[in-house]
C-alpha atoms as a PDB file:
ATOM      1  CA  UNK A   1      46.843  37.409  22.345  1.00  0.00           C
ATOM      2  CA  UNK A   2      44.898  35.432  24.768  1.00  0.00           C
ATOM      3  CA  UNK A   3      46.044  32.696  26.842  1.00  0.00           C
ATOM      4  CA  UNK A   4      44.030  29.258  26.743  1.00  0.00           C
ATOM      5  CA  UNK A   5      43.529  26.820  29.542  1.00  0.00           C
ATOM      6  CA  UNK A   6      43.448  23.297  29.524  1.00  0.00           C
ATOM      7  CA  UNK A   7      39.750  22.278  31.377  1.00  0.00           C
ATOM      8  CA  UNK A   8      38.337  19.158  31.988  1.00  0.00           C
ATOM      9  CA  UNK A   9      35.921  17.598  33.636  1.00  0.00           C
ATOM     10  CA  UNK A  10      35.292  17.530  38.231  1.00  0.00           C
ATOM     11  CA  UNK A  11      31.793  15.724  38.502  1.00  0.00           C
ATOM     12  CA  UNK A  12      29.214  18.186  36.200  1.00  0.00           C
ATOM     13  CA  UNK A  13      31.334  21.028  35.731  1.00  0.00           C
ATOM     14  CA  UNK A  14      34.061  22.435  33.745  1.00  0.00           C
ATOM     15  CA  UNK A  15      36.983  22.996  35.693  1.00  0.00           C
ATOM     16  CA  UNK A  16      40.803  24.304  34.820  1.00  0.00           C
ATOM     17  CA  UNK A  17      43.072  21.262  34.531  1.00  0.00           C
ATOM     18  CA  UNK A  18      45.318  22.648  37.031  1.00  0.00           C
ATOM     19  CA  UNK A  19      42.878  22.876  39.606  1.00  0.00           C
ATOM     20  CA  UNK A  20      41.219  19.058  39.560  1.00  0.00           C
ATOM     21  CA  UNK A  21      44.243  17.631  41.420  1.00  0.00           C
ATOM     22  CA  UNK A  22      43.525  20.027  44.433  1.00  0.00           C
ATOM     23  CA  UNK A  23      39.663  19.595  44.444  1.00  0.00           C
ATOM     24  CA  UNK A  24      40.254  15.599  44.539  1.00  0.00           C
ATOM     25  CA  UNK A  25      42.457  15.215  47.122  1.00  0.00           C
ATOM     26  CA  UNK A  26      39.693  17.485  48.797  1.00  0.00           C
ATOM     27  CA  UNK A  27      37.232  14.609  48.125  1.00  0.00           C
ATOM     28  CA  UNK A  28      39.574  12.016  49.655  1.00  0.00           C
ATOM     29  CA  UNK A  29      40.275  14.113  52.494  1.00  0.00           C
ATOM     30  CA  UNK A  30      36.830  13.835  53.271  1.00  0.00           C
ATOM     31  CA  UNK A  31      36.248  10.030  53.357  1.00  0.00           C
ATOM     32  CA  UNK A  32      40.261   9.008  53.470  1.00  0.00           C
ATOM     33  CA  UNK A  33      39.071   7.049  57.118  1.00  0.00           C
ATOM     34  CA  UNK A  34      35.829   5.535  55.034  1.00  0.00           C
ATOM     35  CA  UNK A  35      37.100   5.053  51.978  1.00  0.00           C
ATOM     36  CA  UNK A  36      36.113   0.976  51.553  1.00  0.00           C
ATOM     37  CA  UNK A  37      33.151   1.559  53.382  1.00  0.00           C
ATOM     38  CA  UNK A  38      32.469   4.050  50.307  1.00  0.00           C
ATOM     39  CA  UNK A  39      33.285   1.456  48.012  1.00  0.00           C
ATOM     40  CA  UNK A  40      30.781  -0.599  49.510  1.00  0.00           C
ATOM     41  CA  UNK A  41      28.006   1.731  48.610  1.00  0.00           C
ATOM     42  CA  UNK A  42      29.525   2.590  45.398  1.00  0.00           C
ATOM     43  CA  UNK A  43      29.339  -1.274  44.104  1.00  0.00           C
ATOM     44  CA  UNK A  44      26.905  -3.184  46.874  1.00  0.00           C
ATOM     45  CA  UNK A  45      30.065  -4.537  48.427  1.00  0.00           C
ATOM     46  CA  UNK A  46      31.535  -6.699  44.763  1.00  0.00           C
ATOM     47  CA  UNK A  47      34.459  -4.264  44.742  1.00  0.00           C
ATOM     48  CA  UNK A  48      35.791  -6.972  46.729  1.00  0.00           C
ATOM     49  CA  UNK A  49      35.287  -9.753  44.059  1.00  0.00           C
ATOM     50  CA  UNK A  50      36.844  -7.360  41.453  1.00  0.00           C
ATOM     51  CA  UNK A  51      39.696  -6.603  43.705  1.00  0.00           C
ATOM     52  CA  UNK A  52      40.184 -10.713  44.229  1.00  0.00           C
ATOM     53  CA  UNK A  53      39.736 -10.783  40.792  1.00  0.00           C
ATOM     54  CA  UNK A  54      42.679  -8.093  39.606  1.00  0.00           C
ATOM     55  CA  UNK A  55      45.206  -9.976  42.068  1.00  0.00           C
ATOM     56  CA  UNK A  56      44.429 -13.311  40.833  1.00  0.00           C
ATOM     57  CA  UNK A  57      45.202 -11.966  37.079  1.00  0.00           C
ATOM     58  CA  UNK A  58      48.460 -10.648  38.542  1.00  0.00           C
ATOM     59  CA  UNK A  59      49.178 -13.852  39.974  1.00  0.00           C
ATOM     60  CA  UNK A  60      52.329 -12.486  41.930  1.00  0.00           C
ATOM     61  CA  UNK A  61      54.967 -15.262  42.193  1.00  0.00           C
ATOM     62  CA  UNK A  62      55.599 -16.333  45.585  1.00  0.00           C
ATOM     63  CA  UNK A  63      59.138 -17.591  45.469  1.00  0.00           C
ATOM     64  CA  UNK A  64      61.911 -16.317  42.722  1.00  0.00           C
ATOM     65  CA  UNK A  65      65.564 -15.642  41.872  1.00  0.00           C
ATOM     66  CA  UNK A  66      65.162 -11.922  42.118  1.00  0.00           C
ATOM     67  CA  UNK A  67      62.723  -9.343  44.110  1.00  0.00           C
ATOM     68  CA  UNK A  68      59.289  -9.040  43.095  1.00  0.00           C
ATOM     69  CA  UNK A  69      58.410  -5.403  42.743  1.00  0.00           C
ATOM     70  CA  UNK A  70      54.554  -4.108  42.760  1.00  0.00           C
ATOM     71  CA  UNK A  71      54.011  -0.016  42.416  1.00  0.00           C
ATOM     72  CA  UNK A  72      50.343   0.280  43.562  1.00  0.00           C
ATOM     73  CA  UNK A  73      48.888   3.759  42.799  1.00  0.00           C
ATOM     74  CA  UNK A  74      46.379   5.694  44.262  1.00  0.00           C
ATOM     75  CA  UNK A  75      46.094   2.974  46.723  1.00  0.00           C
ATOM     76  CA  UNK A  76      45.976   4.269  49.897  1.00  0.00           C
ATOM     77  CA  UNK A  77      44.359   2.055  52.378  1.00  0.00           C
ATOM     78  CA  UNK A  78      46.506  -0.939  51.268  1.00  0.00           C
ATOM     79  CA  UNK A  79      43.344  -3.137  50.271  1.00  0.00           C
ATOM     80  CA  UNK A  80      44.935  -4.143  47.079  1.00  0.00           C
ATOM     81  CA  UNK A  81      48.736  -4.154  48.731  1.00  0.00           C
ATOM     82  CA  UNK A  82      47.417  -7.023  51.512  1.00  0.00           C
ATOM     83  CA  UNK A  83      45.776  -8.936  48.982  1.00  0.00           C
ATOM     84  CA  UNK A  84      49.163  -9.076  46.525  1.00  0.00           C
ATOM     85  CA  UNK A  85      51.228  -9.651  49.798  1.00  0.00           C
ATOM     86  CA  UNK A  86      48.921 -12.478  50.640  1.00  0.00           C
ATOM     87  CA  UNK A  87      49.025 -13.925  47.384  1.00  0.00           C
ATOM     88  CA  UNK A  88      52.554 -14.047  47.243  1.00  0.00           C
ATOM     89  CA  UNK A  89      52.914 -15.441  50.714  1.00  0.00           C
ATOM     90  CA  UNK A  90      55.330 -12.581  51.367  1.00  0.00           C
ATOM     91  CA  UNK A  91      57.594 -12.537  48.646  1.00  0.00           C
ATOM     92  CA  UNK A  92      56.279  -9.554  46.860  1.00  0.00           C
ATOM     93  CA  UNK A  93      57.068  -6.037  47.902  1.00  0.00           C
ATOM     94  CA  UNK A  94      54.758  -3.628  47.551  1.00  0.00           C
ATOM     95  CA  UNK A  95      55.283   0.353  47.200  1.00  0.00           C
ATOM     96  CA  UNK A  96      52.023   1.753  47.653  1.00  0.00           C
ATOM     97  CA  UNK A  97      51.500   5.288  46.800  1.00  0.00           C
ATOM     98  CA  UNK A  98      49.083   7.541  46.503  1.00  0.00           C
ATOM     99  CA  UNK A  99      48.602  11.627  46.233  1.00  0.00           C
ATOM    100  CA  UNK A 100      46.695  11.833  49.296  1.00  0.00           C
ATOM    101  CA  UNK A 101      48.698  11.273  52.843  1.00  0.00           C
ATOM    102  CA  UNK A 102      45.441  10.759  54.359  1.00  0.00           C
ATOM    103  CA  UNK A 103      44.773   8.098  52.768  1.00  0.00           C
ATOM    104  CA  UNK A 104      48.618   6.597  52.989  1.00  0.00           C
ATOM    105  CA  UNK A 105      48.071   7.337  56.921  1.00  0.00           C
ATOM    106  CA  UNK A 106      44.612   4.740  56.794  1.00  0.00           C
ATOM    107  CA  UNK A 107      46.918   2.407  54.873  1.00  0.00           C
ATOM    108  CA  UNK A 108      50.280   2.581  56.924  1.00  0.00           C
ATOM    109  CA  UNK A 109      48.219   1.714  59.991  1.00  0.00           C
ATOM    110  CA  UNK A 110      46.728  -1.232  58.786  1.00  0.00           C
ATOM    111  CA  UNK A 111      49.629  -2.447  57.785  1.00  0.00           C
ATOM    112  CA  UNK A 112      50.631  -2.843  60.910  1.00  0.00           C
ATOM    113  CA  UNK A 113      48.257  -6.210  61.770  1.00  0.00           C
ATOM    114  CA  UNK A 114      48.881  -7.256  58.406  1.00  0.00           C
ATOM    115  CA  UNK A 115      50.831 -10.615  57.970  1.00  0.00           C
ATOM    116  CA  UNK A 116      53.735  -9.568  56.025  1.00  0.00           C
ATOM    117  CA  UNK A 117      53.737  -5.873  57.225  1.00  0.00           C
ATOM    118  CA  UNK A 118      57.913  -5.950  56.741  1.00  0.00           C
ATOM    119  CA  UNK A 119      57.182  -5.972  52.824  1.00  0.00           C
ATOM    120  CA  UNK A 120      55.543  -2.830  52.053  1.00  0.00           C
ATOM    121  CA  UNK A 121      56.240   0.895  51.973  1.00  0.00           C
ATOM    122  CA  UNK A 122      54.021   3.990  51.432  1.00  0.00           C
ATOM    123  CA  UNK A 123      55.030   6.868  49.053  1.00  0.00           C
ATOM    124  CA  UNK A 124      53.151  10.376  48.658  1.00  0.00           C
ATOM    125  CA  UNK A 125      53.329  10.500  44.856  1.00  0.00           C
ATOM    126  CA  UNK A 126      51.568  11.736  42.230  1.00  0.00           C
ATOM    127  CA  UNK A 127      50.935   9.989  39.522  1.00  0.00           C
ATOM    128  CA  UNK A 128      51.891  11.865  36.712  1.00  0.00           C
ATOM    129  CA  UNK A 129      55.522  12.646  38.051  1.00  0.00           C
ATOM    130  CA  UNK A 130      56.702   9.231  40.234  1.00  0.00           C
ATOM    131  CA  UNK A 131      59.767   9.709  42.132  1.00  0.00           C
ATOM    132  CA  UNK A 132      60.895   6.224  40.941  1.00  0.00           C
ATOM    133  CA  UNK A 133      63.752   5.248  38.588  1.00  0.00           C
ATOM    134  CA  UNK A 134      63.178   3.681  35.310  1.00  0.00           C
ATOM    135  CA  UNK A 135      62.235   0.492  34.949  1.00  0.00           C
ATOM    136  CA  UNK A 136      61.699  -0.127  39.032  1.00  0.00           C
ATOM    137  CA  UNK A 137      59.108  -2.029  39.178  1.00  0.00           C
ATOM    138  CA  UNK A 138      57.371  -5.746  37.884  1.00  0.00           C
ATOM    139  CA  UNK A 139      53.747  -4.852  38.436  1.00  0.00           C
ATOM    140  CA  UNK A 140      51.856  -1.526  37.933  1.00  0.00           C
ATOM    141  CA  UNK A 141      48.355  -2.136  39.810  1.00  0.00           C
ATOM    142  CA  UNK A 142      45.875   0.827  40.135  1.00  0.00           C
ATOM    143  CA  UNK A 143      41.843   0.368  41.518  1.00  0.00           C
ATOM    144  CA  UNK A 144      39.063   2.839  40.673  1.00  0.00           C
ATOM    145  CA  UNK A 145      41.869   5.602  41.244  1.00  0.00           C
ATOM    146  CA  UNK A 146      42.850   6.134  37.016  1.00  0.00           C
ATOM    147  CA  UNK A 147      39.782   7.994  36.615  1.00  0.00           C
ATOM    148  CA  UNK A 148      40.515  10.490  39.196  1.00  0.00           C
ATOM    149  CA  UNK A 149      44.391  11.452  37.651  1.00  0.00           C
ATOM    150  CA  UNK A 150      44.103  15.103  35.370  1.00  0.00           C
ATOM    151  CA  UNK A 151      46.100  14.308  32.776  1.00  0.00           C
ATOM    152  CA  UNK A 152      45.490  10.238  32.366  1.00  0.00           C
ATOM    153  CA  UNK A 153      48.089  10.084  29.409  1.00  0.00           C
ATOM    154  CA  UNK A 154      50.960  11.425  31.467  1.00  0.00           C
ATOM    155  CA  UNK A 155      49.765   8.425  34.182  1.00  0.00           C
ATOM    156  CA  UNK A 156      49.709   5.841  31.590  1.00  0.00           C
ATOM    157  CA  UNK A 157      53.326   7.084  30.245  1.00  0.00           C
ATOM    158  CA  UNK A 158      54.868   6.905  34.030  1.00  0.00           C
ATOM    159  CA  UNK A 159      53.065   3.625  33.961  1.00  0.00           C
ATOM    160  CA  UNK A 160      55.360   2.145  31.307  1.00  0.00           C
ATOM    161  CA  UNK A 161      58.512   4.396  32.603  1.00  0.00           C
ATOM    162  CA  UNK A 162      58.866   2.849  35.783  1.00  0.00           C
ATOM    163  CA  UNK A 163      58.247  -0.510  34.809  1.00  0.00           C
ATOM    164  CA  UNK A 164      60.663  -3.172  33.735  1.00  0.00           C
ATOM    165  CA  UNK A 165      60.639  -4.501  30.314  1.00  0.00           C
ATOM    166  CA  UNK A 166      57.959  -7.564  30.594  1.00  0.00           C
ATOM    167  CA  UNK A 167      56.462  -5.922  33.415  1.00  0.00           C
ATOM    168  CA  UNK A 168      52.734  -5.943  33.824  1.00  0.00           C
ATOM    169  CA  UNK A 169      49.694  -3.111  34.020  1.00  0.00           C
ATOM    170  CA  UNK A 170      46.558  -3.433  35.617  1.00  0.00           C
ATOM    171  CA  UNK A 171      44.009  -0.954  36.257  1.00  0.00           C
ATOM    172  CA  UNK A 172      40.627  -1.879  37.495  1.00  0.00           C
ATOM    173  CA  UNK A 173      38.058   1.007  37.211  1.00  0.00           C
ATOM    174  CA  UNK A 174      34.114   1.545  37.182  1.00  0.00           C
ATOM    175  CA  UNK A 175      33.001   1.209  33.284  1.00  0.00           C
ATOM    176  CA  UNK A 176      29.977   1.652  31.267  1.00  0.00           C
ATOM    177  CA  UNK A 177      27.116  -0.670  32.093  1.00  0.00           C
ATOM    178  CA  UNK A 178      25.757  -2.252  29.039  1.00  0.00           C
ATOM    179  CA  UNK A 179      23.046  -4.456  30.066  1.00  0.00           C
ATOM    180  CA  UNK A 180      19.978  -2.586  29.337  1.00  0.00           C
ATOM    181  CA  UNK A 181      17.919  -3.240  32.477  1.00  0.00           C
ATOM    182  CA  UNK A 182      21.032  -3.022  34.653  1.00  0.00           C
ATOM    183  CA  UNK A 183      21.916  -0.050  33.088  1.00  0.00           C
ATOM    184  CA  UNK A 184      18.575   1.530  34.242  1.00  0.00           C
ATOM    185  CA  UNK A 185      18.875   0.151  37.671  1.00  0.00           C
ATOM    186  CA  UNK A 186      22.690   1.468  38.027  1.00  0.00           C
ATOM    187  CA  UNK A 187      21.375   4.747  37.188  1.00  0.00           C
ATOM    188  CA  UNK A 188      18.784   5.205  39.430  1.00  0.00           C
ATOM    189  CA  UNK A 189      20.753   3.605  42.604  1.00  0.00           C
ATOM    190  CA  UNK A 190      23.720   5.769  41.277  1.00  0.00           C
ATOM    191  CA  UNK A 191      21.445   8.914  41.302  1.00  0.00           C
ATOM    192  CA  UNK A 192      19.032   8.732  44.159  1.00  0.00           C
ATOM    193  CA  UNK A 193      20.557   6.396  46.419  1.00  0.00           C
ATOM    194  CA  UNK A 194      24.697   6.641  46.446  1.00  0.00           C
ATOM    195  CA  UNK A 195      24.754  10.433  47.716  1.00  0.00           C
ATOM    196  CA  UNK A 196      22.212  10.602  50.606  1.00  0.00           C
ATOM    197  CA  UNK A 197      23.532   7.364  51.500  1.00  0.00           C
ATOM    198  CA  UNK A 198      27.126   8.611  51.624  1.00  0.00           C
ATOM    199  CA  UNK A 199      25.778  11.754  53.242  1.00  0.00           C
ATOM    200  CA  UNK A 200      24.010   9.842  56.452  1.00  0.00           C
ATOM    201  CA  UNK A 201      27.567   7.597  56.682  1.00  0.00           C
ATOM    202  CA  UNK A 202      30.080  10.466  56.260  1.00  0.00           C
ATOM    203  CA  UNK A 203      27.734  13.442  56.732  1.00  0.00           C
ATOM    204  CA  UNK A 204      28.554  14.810  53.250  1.00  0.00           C
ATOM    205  CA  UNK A 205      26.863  13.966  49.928  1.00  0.00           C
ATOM    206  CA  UNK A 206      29.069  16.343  48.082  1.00  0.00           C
ATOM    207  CA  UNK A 207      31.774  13.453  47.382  1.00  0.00           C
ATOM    208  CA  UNK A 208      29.682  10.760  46.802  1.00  0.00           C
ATOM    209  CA  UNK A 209      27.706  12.971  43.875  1.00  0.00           C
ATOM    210  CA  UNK A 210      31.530  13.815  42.358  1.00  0.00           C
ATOM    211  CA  UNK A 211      32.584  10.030  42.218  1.00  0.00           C
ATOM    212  CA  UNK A 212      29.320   9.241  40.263  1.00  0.00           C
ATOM    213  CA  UNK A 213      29.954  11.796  37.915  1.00  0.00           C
ATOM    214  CA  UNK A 214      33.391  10.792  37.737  1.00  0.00           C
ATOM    215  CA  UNK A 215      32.474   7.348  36.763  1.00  0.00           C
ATOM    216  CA  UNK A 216      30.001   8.570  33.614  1.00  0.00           C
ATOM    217  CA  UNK A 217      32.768  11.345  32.837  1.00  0.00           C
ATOM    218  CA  UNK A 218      35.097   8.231  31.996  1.00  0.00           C
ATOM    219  CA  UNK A 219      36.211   7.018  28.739  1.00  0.00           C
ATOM    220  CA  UNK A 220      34.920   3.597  27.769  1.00  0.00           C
ATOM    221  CA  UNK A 221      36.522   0.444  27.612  1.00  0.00           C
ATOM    222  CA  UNK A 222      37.681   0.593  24.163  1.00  0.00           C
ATOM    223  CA  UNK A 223      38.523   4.309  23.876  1.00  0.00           C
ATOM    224  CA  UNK A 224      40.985   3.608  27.420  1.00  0.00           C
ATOM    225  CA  UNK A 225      42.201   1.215  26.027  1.00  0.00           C
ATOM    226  CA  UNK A 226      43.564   2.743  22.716  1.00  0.00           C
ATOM    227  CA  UNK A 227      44.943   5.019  25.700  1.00  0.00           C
ATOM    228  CA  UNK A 228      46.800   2.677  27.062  1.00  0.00           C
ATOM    229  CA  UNK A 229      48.099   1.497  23.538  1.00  0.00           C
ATOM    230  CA  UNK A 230      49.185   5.156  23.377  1.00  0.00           C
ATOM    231  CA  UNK A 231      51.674   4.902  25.966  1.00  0.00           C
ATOM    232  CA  UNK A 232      53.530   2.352  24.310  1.00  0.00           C
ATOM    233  CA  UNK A 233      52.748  -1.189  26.439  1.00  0.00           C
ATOM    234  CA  UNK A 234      51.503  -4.077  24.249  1.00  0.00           C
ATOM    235  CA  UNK A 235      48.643  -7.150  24.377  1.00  0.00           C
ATOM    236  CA  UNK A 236      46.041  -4.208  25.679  1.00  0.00           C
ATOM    237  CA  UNK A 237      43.249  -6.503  27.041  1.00  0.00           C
ATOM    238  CA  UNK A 238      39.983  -5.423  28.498  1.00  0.00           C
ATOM    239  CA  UNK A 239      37.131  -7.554  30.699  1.00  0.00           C
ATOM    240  CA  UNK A 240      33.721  -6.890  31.836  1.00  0.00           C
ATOM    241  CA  UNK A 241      33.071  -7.288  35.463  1.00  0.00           C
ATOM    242  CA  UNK A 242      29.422  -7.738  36.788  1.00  0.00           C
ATOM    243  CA  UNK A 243      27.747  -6.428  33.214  1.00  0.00           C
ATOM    244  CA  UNK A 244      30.185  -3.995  32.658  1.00  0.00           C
ATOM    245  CA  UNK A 245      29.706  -1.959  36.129  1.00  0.00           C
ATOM    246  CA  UNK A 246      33.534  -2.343  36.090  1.00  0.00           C
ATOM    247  CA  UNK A 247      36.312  -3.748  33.520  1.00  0.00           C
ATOM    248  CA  UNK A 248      39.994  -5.066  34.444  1.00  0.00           C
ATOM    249  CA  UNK A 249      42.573  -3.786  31.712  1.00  0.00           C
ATOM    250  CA  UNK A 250      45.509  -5.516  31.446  1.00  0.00           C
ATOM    251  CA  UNK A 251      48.901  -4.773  29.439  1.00  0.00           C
ATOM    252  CA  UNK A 252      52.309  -5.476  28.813  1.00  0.00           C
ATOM    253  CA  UNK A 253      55.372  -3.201  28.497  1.00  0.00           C
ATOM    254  CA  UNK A 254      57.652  -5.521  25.903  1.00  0.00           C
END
């Protein structure tokens, strides 16, 4: 009887499932040390808005009875940590983690000019098997890192594992555009500009021409949400950022 293997999708090609995790972390190996510069070129700089945007929908509480736990996956370089730990004025503590120690080593030495430095920790994870107990956590945050995870489901069910009952999921990832001129124009800048661009700032195109695949390879708004449905949280919301370049879903575990 033959076997069968579980394939999916790394930029245009068909690849075994159990091989994608390997060939991105090779990707973020490559531009761990440029990573936001590669968000730059990857959005014309609004990534920033959309991050500002994600932490002001979290709206993490800055004084409490009780800690204020934040997991925030795939995050690396702590751009989304800072900005909770800001917003909270330090009450929050933040466990960023990420597959990549690379990118946790950009991250953990940023960390160290940062204001409240004292509350976060970085954690080499992965995200479909998180070393953290049950209902850890108040906050799930993840940016433009879901689309990158194999098996997304098993993500989205750690998601709601580790969280506590009322706690909150946001992931903020590049969408479908669906503004017909825009569309055209995100297109061709995706095509023709992104990877020689990425190529003269890291010397290597080869990423830059997987994360634009990786963006079209992703489900759209509706269909991830009924994935997030899947795993069990609740009040599965979805908005359009910048004519759909990018969409912030939100959720509840109840």
């Amino acid at each position: 009887m033959s076997q069968t293997h579980e394939t999916t999708h790394f930029g245009t090609a068909t690849v075994p499932l159990a091989d994608k995790q390997g060939m991105v972390n090779e990707v973020f190996f490559k531009v761990a040390e440029r990573y936001d510069l590669m968000n730059d070129l990857m959005s014309g700089g609004v990534h920033r808005v959309w991050k500002d945007t994600m932490v002001a929908r979290l709206a993490p509480p800055r004084t409490g009875s009780r800690p204020y736990r934040v997991l925030d996956m795939a995050g690396g370089t702590g751009d989304i940590a800072m900005r909770i730990l800001d917003a909270s004025h330090g009450y929050a503590h933040v466990t960023v983690s990420d597959i990549n120690a690379d990118m946790l080593a950009v991250g953990a030495e940023r960390a160290k000019s940062w204001r409240y430095p004292a509350q976060v920790e970085f954690v080499e994870a992965n995200a479909e098997e998180l070393p953290f107990a049950d209902a850890s956590f108040d906050a799930y945050t993840i940016a433009f890192g879901i689309r990158n995870v194999p098996r997304i489901e098993k993500a989205l069910a750690e998601a709601h594992r580790v969280l506590k009952r009322g706690g909150r999921l946001l992931v903020l990832e590049f969408s479908k555009v669906d503004v017909p001129v825009l569309e055209k124009v995100y297109d061709l800048f995706s095509d023709v500009v992104i990877p020689p661009m990425g190529k003269m700032v890291t010397g290597d195109a080869a990423p830059y021409r997987y994360l634009v695949d990786s963006i079209r390879n992703f489900p759209d708004p509706e269909a991830f949400s009924a994935m997030i449905a899947a795993a069990g949280f609740k009040r599965v919301t979805h908005d359009a950022l910048s004519g759909n370049i990018a969409a912030l879903h939100g959720a509840w575990k109840l």
